[in-house]
PDB file of N, CA and C in Angstrom:
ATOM      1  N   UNK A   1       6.842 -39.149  16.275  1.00  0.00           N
ATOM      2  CA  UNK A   1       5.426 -39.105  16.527  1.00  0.00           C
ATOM      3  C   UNK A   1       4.831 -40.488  16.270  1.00  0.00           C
ATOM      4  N   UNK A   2       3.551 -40.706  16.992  1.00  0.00           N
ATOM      5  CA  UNK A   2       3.190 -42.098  16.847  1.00  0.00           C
ATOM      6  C   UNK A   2       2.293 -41.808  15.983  1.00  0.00           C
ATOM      7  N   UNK A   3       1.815 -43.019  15.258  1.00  0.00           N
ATOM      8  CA  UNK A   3       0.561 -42.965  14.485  1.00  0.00           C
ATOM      9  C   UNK A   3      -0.981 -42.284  15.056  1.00  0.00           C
ATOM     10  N   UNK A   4      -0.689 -42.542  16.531  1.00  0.00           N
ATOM     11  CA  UNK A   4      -1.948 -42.011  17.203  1.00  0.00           C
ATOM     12  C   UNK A   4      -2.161 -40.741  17.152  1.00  0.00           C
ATOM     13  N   UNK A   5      -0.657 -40.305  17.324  1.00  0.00           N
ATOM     14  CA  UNK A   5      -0.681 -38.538  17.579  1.00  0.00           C
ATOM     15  C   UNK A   5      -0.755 -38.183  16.118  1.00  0.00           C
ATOM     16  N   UNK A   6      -0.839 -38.753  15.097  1.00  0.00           N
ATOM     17  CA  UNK A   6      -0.919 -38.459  13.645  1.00  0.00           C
ATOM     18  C   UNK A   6      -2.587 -37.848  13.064  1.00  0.00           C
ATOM     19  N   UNK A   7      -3.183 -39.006  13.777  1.00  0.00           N
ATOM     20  CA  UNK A   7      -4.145 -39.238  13.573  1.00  0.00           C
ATOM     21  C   UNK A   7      -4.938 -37.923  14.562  1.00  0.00           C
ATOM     22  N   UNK A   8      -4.588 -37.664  15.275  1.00  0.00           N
ATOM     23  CA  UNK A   8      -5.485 -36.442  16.023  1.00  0.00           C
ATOM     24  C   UNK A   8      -5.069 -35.651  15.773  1.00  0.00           C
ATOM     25  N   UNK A   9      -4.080 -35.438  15.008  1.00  0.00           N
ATOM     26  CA  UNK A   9      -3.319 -33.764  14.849  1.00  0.00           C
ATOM     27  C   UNK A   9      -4.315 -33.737  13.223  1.00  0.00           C
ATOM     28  N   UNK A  10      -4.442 -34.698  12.306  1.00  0.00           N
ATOM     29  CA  UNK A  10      -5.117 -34.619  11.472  1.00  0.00           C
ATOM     30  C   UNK A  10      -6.669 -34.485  11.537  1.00  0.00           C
ATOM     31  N   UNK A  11      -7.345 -34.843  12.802  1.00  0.00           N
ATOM     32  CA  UNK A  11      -8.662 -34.600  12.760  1.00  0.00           C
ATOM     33  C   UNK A  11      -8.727 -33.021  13.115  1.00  0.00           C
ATOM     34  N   UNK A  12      -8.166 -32.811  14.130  1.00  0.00           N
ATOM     35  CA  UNK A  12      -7.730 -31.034  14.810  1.00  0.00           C
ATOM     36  C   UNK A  12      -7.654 -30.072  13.622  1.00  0.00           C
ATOM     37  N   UNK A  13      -6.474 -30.221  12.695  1.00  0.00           N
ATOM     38  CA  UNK A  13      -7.029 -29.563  11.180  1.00  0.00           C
ATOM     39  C   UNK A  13      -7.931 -29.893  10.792  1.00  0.00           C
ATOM     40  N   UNK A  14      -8.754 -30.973  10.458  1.00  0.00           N
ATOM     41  CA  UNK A  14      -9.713 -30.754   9.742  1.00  0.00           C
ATOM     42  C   UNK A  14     -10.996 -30.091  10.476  1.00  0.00           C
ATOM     43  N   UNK A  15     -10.973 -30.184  11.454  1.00  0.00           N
ATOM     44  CA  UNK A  15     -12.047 -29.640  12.516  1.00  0.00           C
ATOM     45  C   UNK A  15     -11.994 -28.179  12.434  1.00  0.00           C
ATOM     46  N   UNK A  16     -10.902 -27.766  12.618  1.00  0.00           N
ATOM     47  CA  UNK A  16     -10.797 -26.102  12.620  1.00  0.00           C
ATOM     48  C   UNK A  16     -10.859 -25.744  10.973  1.00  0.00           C
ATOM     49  N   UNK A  17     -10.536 -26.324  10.053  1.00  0.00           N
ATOM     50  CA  UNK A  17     -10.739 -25.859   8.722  1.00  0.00           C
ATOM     51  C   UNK A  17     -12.220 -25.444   8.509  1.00  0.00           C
ATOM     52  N   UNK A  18     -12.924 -26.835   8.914  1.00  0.00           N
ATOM     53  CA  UNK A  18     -14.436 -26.648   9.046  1.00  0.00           C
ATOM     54  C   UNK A  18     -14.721 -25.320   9.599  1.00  0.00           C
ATOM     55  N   UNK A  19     -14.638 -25.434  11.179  1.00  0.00           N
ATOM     56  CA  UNK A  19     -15.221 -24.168  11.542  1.00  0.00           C
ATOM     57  C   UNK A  19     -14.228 -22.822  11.144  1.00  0.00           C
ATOM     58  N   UNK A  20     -13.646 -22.495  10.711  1.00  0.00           N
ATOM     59  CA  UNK A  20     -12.598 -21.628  10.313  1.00  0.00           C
ATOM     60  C   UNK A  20     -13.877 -21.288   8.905  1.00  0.00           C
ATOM     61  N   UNK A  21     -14.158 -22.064   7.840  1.00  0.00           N
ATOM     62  CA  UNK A  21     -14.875 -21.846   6.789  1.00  0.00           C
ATOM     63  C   UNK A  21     -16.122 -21.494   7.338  1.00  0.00           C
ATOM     64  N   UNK A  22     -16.785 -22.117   8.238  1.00  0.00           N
ATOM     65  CA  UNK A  22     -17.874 -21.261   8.536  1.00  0.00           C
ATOM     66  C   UNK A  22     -17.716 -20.407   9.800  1.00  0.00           C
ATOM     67  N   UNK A  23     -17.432 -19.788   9.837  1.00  0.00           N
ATOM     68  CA  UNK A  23     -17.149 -18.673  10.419  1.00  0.00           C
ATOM     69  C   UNK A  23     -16.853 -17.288   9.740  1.00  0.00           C
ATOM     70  N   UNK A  24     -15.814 -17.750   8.410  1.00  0.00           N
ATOM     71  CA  UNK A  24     -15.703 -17.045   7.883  1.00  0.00           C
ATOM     72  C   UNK A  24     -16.825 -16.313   6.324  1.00  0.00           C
ATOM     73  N   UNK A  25     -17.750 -17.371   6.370  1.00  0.00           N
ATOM     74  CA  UNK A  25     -18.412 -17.693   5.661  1.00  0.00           C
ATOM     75  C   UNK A  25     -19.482 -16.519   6.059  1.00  0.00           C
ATOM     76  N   UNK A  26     -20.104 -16.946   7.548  1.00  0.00           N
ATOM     77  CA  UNK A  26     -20.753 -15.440   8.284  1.00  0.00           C
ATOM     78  C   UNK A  26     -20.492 -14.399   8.075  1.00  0.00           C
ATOM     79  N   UNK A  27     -19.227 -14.450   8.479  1.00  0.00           N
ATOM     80  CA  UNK A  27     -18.645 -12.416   8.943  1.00  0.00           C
ATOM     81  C   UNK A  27     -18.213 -12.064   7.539  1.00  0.00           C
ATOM     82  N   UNK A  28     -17.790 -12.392   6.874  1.00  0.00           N
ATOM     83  CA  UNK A  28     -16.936 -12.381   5.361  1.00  0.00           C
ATOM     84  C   UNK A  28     -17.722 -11.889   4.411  1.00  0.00           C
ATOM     85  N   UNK A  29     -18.410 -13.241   4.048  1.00  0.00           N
ATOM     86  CA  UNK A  29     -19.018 -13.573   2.962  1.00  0.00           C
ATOM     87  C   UNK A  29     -20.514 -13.453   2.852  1.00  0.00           C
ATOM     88  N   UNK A  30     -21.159 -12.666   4.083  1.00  0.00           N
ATOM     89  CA  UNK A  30     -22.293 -12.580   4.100  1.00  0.00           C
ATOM     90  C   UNK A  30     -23.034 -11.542   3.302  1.00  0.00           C
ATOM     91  N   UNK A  31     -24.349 -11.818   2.571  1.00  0.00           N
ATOM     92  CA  UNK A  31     -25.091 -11.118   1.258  1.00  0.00           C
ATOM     93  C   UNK A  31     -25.236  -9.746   2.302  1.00  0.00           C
ATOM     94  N   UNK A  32     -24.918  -8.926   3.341  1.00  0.00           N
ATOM     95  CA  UNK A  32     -25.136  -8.149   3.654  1.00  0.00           C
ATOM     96  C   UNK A  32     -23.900  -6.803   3.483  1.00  0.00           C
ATOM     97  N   UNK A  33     -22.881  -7.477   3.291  1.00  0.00           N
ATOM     98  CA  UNK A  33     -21.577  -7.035   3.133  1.00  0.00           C
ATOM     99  C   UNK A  33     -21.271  -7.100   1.379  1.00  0.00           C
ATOM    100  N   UNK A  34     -22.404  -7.662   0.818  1.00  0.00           N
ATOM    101  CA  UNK A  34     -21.734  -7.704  -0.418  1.00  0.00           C
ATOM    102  C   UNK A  34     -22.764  -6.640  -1.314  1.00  0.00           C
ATOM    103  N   UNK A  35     -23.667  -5.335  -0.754  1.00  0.00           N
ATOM    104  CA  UNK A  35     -23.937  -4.671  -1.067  1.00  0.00           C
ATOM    105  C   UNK A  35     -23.324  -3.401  -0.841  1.00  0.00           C
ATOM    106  N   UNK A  36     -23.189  -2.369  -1.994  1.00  0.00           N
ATOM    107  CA  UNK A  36     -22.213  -1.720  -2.349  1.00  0.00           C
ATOM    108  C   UNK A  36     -22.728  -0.213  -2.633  1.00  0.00           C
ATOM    109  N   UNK A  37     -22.740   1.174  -2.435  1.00  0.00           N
ATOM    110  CA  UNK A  37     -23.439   2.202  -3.127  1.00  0.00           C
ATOM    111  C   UNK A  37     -22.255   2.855  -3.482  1.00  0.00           C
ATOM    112  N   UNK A  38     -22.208   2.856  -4.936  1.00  0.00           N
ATOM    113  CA  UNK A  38     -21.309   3.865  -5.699  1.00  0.00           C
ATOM    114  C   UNK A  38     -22.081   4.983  -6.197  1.00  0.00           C
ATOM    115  N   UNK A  39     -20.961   5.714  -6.601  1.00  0.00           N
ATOM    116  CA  UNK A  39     -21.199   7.350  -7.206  1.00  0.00           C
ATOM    117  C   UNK A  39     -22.168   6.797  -8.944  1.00  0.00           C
ATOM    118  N   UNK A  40     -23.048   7.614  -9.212  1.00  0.00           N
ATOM    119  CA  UNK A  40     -23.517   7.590 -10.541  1.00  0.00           C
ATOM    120  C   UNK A  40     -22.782   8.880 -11.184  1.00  0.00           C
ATOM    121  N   UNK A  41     -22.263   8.219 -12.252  1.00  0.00           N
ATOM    122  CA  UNK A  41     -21.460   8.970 -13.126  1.00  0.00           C
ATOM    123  C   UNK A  41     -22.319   9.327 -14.163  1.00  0.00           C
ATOM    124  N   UNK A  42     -22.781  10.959 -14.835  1.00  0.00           N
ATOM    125  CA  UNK A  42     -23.558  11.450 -15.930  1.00  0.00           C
ATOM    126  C   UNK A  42     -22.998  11.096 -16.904  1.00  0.00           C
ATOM    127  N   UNK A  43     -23.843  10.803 -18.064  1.00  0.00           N
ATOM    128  CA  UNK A  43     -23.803  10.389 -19.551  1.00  0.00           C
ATOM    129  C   UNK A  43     -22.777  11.467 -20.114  1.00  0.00           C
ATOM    130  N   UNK A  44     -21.769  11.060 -21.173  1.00  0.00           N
ATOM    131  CA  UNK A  44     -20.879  12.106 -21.523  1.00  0.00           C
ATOM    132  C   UNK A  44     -21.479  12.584 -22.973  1.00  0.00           C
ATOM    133  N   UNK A  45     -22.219  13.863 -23.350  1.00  0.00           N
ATOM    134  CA  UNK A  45     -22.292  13.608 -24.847  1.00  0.00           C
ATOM    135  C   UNK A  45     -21.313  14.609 -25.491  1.00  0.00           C
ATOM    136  N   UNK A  46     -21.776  14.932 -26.910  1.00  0.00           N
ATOM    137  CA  UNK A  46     -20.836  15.618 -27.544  1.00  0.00           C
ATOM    138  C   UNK A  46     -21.487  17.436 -27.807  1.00  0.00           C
ATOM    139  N   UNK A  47     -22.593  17.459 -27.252  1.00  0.00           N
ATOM    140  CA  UNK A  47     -23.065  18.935 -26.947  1.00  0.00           C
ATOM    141  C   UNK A  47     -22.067  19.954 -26.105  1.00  0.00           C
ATOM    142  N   UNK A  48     -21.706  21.115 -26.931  1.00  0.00           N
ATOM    143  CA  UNK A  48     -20.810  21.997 -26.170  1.00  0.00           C
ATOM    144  C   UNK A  48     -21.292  23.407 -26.149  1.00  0.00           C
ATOM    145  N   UNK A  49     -21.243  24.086 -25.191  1.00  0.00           N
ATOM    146  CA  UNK A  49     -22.253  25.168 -24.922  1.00  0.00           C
ATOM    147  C   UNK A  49     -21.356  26.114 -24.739  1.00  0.00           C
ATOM    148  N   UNK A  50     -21.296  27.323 -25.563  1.00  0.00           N
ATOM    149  CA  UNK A  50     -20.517  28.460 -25.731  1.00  0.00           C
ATOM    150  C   UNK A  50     -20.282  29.164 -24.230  1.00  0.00           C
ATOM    151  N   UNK A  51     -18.786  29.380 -24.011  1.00  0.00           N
ATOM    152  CA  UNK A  51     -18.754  30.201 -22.864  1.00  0.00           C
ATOM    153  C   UNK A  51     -18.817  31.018 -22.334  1.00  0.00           C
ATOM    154  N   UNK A  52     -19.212  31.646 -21.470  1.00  0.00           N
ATOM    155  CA  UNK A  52     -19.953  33.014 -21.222  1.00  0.00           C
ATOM    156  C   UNK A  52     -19.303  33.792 -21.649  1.00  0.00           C
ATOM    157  N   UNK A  53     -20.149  34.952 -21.851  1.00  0.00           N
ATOM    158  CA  UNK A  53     -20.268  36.358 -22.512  1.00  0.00           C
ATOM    159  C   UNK A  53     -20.118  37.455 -21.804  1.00  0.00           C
ATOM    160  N   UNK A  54     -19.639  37.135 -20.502  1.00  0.00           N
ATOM    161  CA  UNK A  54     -19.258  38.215 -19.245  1.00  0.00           C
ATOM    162  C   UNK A  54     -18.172  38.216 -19.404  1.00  0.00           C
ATOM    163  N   UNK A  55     -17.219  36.779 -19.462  1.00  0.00           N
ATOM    164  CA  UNK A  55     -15.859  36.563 -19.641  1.00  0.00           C
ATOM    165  C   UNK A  55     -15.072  36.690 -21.178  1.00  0.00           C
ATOM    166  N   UNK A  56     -16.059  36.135 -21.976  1.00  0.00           N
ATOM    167  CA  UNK A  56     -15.072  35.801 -23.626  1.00  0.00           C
ATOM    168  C   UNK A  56     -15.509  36.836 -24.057  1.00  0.00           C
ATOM    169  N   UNK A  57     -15.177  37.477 -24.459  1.00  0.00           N
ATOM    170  CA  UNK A  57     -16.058  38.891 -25.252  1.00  0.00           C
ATOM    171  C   UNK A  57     -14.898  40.000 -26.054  1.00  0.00           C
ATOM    172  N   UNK A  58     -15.043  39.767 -26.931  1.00  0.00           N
ATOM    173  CA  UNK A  58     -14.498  41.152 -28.084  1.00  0.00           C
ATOM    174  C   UNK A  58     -13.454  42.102 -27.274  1.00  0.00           C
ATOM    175  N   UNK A  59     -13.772  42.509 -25.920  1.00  0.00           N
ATOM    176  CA  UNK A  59     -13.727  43.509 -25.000  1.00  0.00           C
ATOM    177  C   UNK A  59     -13.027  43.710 -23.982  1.00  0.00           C
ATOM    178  N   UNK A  60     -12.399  41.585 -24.129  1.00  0.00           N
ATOM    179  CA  UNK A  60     -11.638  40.972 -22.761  1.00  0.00           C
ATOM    180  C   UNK A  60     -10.542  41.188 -23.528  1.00  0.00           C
ATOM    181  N   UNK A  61      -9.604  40.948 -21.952  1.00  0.00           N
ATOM    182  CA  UNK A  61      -7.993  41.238 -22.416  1.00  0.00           C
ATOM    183  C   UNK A  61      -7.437  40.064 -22.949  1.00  0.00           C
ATOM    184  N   UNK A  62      -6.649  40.285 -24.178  1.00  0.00           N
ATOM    185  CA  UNK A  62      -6.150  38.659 -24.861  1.00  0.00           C
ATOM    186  C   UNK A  62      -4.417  38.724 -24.073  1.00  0.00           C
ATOM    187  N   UNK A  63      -4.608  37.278 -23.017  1.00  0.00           N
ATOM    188  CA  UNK A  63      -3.422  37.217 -22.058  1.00  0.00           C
ATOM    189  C   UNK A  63      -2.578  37.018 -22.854  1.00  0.00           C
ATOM    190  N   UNK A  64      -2.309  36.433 -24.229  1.00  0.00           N
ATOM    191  CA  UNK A  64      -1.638  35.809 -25.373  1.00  0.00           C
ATOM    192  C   UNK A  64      -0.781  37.274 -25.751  1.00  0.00           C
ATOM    193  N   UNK A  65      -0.852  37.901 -25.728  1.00  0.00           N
ATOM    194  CA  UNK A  65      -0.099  39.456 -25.789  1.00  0.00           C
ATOM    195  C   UNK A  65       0.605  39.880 -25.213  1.00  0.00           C
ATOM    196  N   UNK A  66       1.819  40.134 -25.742  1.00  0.00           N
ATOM    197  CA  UNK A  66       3.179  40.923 -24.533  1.00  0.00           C
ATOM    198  C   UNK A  66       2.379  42.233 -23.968  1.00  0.00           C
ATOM    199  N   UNK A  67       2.378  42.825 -22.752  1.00  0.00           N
ATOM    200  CA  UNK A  67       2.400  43.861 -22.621  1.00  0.00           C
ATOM    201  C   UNK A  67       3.511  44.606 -21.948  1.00  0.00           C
ATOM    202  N   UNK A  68       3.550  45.742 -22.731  1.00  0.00           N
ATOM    203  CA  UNK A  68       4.539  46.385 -22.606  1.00  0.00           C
ATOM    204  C   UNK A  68       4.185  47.746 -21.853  1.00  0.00           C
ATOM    205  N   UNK A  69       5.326  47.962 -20.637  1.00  0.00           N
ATOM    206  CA  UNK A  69       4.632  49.385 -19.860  1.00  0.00           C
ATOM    207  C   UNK A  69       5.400  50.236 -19.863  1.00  0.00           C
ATOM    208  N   UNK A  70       5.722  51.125 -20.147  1.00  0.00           N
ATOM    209  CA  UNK A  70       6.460  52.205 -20.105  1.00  0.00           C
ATOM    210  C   UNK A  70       7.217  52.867 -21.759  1.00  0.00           C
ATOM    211  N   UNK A  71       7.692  53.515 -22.143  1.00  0.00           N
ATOM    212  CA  UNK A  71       7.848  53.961 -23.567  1.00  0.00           C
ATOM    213  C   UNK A  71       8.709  52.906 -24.155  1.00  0.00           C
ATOM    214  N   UNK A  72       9.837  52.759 -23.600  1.00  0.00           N
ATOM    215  CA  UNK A  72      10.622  51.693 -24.492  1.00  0.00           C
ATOM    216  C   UNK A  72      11.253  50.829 -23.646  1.00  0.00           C
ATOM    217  N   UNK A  73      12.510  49.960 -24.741  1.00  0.00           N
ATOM    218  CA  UNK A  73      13.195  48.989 -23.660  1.00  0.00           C
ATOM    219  C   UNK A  73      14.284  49.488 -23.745  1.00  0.00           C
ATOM    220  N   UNK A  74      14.888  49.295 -22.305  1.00  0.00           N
ATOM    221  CA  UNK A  74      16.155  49.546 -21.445  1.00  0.00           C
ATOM    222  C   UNK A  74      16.671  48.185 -20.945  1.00  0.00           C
ATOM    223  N   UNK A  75      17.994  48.389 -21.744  1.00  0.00           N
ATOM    224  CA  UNK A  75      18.974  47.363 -21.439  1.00  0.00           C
ATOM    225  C   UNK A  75      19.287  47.107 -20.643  1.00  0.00           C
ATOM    226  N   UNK A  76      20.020  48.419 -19.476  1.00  0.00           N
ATOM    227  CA  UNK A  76      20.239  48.634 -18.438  1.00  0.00           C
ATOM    228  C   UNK A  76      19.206  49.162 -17.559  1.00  0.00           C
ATOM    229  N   UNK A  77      18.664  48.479 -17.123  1.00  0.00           N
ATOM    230  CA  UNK A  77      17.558  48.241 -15.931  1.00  0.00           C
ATOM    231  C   UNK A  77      18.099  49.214 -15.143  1.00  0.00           C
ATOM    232  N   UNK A  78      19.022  48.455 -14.285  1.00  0.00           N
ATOM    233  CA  UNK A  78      19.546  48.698 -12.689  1.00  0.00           C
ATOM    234  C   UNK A  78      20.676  49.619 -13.305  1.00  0.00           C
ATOM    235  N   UNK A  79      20.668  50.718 -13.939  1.00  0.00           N
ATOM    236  CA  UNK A  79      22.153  51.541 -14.653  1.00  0.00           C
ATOM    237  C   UNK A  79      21.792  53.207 -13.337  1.00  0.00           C
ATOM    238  N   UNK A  80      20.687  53.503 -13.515  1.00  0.00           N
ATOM    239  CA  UNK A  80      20.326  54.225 -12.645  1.00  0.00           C
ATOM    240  C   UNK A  80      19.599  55.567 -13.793  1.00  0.00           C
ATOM    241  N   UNK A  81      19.150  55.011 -15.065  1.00  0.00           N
ATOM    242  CA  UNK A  81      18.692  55.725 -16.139  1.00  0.00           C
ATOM    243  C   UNK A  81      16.993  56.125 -15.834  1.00  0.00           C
TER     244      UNK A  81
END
């Protein structure tokens, strides 16, 4: 390469760097794109509010319990007993 062709291949980058930065500067970086709407997340406190009284109640079934159906246990299931 000659010095000449050095010299224009170096202005050619710098020319397109230029407009390359503003260009990108527009579409990119513009204050219109850099507004944002997120979710508002509620305050967490430490208030806890007893759970209903339709469901928890004296009256409900406690799942924590074997239940057992029929009079006793049989070893042999499938014996034909």
């Amino acid at each position: 390469m000659k010095d000449k062709d050095i010299k224009l291949l170096l202005v050619i980058v710098f020319v397109s760097g230029i407009f390359s930065l503003i260009i990108s500067s527009v579409f990119i970086n513009s204050p219109k794109n850099r507004l944002t709407k997120v979710e508002v997340v509620e305050k967490i406190n430490a208030e806890f509010k007893p759970p209903d009284t339709k469901y928890f109640n004296k009256n409900s079934i406690d799942p924590t319990k074997n239940i057992r159906i029929g009079e006793g246990e049989n070893p042999d299931p499938f014996n034909g007993h």
